[in-house]
Protein backbone atom coordinates (compact mmCIF):
# COMPACT_ATOMS: atom_id res chain seq x y z
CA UNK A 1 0.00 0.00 0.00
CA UNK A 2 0.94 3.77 -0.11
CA UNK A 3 0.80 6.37 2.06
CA UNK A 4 -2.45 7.81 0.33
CA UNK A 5 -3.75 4.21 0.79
CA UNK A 6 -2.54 4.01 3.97
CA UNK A 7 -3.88 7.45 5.17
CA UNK A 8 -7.50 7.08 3.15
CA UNK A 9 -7.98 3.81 5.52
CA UNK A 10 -6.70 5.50 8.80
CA UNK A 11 -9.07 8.34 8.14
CA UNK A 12 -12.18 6.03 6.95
CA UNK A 13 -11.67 4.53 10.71
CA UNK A 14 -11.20 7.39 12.38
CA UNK A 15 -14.54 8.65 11.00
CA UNK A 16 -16.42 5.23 10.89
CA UNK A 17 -17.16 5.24 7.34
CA UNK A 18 -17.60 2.44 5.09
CA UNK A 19 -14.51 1.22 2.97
CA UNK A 20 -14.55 1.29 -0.83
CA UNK A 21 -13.93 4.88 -1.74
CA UNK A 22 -12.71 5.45 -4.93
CA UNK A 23 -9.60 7.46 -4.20
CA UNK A 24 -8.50 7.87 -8.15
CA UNK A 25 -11.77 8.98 -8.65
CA UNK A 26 -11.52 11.58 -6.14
CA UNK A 27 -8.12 12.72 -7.32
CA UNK A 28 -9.05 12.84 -10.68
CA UNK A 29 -12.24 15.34 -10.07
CA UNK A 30 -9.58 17.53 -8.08
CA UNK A 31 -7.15 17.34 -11.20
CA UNK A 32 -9.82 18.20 -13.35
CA UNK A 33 -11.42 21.41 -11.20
CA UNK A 34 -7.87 22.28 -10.08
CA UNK A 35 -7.30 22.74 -14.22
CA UNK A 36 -10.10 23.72 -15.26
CA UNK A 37 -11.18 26.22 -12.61
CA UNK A 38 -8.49 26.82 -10.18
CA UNK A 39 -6.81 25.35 -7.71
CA UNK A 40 -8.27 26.31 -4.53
CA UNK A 41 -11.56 24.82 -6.32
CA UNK A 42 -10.15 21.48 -5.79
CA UNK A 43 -11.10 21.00 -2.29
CA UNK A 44 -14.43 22.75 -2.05
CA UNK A 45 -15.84 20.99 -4.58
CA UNK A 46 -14.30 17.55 -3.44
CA UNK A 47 -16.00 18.42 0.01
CA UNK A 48 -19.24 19.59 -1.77
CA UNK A 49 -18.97 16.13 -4.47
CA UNK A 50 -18.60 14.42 -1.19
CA UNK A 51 -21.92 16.04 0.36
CA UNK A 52 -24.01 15.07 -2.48
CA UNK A 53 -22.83 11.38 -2.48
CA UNK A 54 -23.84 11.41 1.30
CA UNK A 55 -26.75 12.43 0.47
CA UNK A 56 -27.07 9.20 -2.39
CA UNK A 57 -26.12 10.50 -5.28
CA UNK A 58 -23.80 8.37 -7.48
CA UNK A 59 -19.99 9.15 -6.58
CA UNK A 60 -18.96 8.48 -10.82
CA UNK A 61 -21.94 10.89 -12.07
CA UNK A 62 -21.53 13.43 -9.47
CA UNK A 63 -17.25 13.30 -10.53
CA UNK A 64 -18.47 12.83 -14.31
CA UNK A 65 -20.69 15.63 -14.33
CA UNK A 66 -18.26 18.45 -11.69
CA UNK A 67 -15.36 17.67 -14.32
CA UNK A 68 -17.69 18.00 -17.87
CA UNK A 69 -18.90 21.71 -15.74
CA UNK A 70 -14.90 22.59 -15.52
CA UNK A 71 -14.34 21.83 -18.93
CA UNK A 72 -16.39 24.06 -20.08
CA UNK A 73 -16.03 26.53 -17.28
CA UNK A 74 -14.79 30.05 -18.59
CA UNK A 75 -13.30 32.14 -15.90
């Protein structure tokens, strides 16, 4: 394992969350806001990606449809 592997399981225990998360998924929605936005828009919109999946929507739309917005996103 790696240290990102390592650390996304230490902090999935520490908050009692359910393994599986999709940590290349994740990364690659912050590449792609981080490029196509800015970079400070990386971790907002990870945190707000992650608020809609708690609230059940489906972690590859929600990452499929925040990186097809910075695409197109014009600043």
């Amino acid at each position: 394992m790696s240290t990102l592997d390592d650390w996304a399981a230490a902090v999935v225990s520490e908050l009692g969350l359910p393994a599986g998360a999709d940590v290349r998924l994740v990364l690659d929605l912050a590449r792609d806001i981080a490029h196509g936005v800015e970079r400070p828009a990386a971790p907002l919109t990870t945190w707000l990606a992650g608020m809609a999946v708690a609230r059940g929507a489906d972690p590859a739309d929600v990452a499929a449809r925040l990186s097809a917005l910075a695409a197109s996103w014009e600043s």
